[in-house]
C-alpha atoms as a PDB file:
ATOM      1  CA  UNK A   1       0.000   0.000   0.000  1.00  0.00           C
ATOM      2  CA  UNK A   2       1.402   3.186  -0.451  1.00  0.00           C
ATOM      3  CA  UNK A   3       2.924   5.269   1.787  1.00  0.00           C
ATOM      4  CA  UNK A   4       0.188   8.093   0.933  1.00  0.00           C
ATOM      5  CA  UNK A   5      -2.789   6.220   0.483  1.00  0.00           C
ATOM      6  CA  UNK A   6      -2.049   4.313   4.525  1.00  0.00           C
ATOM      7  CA  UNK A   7      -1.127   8.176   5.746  1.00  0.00           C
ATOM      8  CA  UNK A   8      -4.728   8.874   4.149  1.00  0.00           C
ATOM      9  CA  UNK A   9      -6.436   5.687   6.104  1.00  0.00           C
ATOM     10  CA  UNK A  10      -4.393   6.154   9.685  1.00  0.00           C
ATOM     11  CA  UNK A  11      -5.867   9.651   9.473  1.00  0.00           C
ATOM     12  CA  UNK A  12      -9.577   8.952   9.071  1.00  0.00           C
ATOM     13  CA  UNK A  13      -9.467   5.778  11.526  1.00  0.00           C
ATOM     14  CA  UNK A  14      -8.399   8.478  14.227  1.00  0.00           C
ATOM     15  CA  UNK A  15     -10.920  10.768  13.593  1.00  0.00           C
ATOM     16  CA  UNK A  16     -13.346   8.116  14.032  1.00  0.00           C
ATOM     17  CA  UNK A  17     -11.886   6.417  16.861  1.00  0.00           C
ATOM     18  CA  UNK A  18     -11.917  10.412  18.750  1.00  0.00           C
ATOM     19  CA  UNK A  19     -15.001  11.069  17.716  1.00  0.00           C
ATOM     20  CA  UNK A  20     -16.107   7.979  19.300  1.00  0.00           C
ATOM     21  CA  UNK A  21     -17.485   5.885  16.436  1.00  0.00           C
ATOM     22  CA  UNK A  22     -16.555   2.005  16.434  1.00  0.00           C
ATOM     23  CA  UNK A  23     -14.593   0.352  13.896  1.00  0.00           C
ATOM     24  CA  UNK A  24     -13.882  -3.530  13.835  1.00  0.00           C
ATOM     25  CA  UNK A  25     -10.025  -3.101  13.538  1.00  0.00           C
ATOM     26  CA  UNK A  26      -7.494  -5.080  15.792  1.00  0.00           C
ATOM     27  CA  UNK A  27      -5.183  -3.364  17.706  1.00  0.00           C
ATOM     28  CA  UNK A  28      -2.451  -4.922  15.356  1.00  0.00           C
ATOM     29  CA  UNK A  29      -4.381  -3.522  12.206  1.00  0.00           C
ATOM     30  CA  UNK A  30      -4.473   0.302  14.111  1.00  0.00           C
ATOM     31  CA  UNK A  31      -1.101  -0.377  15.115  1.00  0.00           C
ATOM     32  CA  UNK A  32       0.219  -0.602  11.204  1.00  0.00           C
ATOM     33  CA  UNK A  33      -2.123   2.645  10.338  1.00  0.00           C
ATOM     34  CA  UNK A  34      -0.206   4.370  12.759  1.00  0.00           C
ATOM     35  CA  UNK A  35      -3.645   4.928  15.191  1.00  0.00           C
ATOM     36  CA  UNK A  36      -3.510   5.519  18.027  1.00  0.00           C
ATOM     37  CA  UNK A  37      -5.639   4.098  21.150  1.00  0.00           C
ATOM     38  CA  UNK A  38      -7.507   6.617  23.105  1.00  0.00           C
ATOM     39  CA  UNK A  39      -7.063   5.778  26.793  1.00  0.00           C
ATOM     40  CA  UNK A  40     -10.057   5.515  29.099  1.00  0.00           C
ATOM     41  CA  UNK A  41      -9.691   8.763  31.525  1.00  0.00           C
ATOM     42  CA  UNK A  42     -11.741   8.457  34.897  1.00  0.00           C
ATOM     43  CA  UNK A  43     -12.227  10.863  37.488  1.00  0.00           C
ATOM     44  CA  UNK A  44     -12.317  10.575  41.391  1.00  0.00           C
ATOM     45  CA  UNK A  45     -15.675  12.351  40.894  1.00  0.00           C
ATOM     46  CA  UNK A  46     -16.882  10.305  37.529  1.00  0.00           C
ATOM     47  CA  UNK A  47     -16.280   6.803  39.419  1.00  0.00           C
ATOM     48  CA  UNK A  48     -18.543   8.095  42.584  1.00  0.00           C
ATOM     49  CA  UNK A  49     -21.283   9.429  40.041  1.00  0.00           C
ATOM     50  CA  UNK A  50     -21.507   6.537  38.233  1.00  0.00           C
ATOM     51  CA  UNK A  51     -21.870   4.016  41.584  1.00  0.00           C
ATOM     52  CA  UNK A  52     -24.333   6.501  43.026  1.00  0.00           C
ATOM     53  CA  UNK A  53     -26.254   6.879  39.766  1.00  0.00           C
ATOM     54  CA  UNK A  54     -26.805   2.969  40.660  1.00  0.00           C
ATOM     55  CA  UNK A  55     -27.593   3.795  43.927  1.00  0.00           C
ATOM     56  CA  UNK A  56     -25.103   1.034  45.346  1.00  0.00           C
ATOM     57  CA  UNK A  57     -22.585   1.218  48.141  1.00  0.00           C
ATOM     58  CA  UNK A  58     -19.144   0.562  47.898  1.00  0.00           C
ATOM     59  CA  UNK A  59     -19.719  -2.856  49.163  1.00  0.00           C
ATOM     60  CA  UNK A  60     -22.092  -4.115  46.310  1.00  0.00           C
ATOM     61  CA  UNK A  61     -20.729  -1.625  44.042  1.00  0.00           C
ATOM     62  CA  UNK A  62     -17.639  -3.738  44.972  1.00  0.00           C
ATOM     63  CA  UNK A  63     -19.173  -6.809  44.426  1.00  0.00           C
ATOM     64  CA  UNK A  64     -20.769  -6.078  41.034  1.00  0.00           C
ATOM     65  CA  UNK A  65     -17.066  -5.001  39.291  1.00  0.00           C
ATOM     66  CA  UNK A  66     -15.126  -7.860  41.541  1.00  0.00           C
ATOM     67  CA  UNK A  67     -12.735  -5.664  43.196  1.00  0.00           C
ATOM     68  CA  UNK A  68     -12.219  -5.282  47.455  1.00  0.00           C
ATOM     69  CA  UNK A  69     -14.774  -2.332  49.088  1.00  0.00           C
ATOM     70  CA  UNK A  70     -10.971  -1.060  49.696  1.00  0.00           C
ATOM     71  CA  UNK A  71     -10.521  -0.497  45.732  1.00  0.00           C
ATOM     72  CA  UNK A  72     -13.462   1.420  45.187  1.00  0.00           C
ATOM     73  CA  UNK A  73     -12.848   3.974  48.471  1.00  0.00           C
ATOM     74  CA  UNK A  74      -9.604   4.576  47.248  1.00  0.00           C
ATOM     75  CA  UNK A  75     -10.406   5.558  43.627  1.00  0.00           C
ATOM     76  CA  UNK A  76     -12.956   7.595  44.966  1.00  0.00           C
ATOM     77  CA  UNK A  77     -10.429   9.408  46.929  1.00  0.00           C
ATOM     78  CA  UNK A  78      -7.659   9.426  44.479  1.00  0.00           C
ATOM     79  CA  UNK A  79      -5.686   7.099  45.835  1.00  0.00           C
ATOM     80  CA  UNK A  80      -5.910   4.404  43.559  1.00  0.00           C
ATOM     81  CA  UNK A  81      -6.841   4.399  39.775  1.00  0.00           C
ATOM     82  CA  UNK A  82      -8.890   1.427  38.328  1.00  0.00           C
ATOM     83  CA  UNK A  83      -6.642  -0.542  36.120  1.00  0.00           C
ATOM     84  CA  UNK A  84      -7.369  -3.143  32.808  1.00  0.00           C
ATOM     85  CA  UNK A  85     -10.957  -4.555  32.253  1.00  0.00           C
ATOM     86  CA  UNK A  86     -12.301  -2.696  35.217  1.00  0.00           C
ATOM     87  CA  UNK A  87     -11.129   0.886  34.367  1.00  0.00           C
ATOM     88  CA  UNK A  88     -13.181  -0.001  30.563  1.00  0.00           C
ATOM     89  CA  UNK A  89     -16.002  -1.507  32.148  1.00  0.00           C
ATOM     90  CA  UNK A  90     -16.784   1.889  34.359  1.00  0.00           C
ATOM     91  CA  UNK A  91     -16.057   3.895  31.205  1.00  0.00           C
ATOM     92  CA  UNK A  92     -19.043   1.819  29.477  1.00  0.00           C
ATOM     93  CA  UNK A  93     -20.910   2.281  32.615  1.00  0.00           C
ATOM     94  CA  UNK A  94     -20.121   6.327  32.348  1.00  0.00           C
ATOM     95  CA  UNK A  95     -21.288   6.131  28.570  1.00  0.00           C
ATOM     96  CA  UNK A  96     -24.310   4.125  28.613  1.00  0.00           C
ATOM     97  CA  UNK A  97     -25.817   3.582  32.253  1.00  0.00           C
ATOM     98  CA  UNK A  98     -28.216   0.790  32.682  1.00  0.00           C
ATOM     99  CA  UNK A  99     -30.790   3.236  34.116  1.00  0.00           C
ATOM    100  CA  UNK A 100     -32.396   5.896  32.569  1.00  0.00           C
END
């Protein structure tokens, strides 16, 4: 592929990716386009709102993501930062919450 035409394709699979649309590419596939991966960014303040917009305590909220009531306290306090599948489950859970 040339050099122009993959500069063309890297460059429109990032806008889409920031803009928040979903593509089927592998990370591998992104990787060779030059793309890069937006990281999931949580607040202190976004991971209370979104276990209080369940209206769970830190104990079932806990529970429900299978992490120690210790976890969730200290990402609520900034301690701590939620880490792999748990950090991108809360960011679904900030995007589209099970209750309206």
């Amino acid at each position: 592929m040339r050099d122009s035409i993959k500069k063309a394709i890297g460059e429109t699979v990032q806008d889409m990716l920031n803009s928040g649309i979903k593509t089927s590419f592998t990370e591998k596939e992104l990787n060779s386009l030059g793309v890069t991966i937006p990281e999931v960014q949580l607040s202190t303040h976004q991971i209370q709102k979104i276990r209080e917009s369940l209206n769970l305590s830190q104990t079932v909220f806990a529970k429900l993501l299978n992490v120690s009531p210790s976890s969730i306290r200290q990402w609520e306090q900034g301690k701590r930062t939620p880490t792999g599948s748990t950090r991108v489950l809360l960011d679904l859970l900030k995007r589209s919450p099970p209750y309206p």
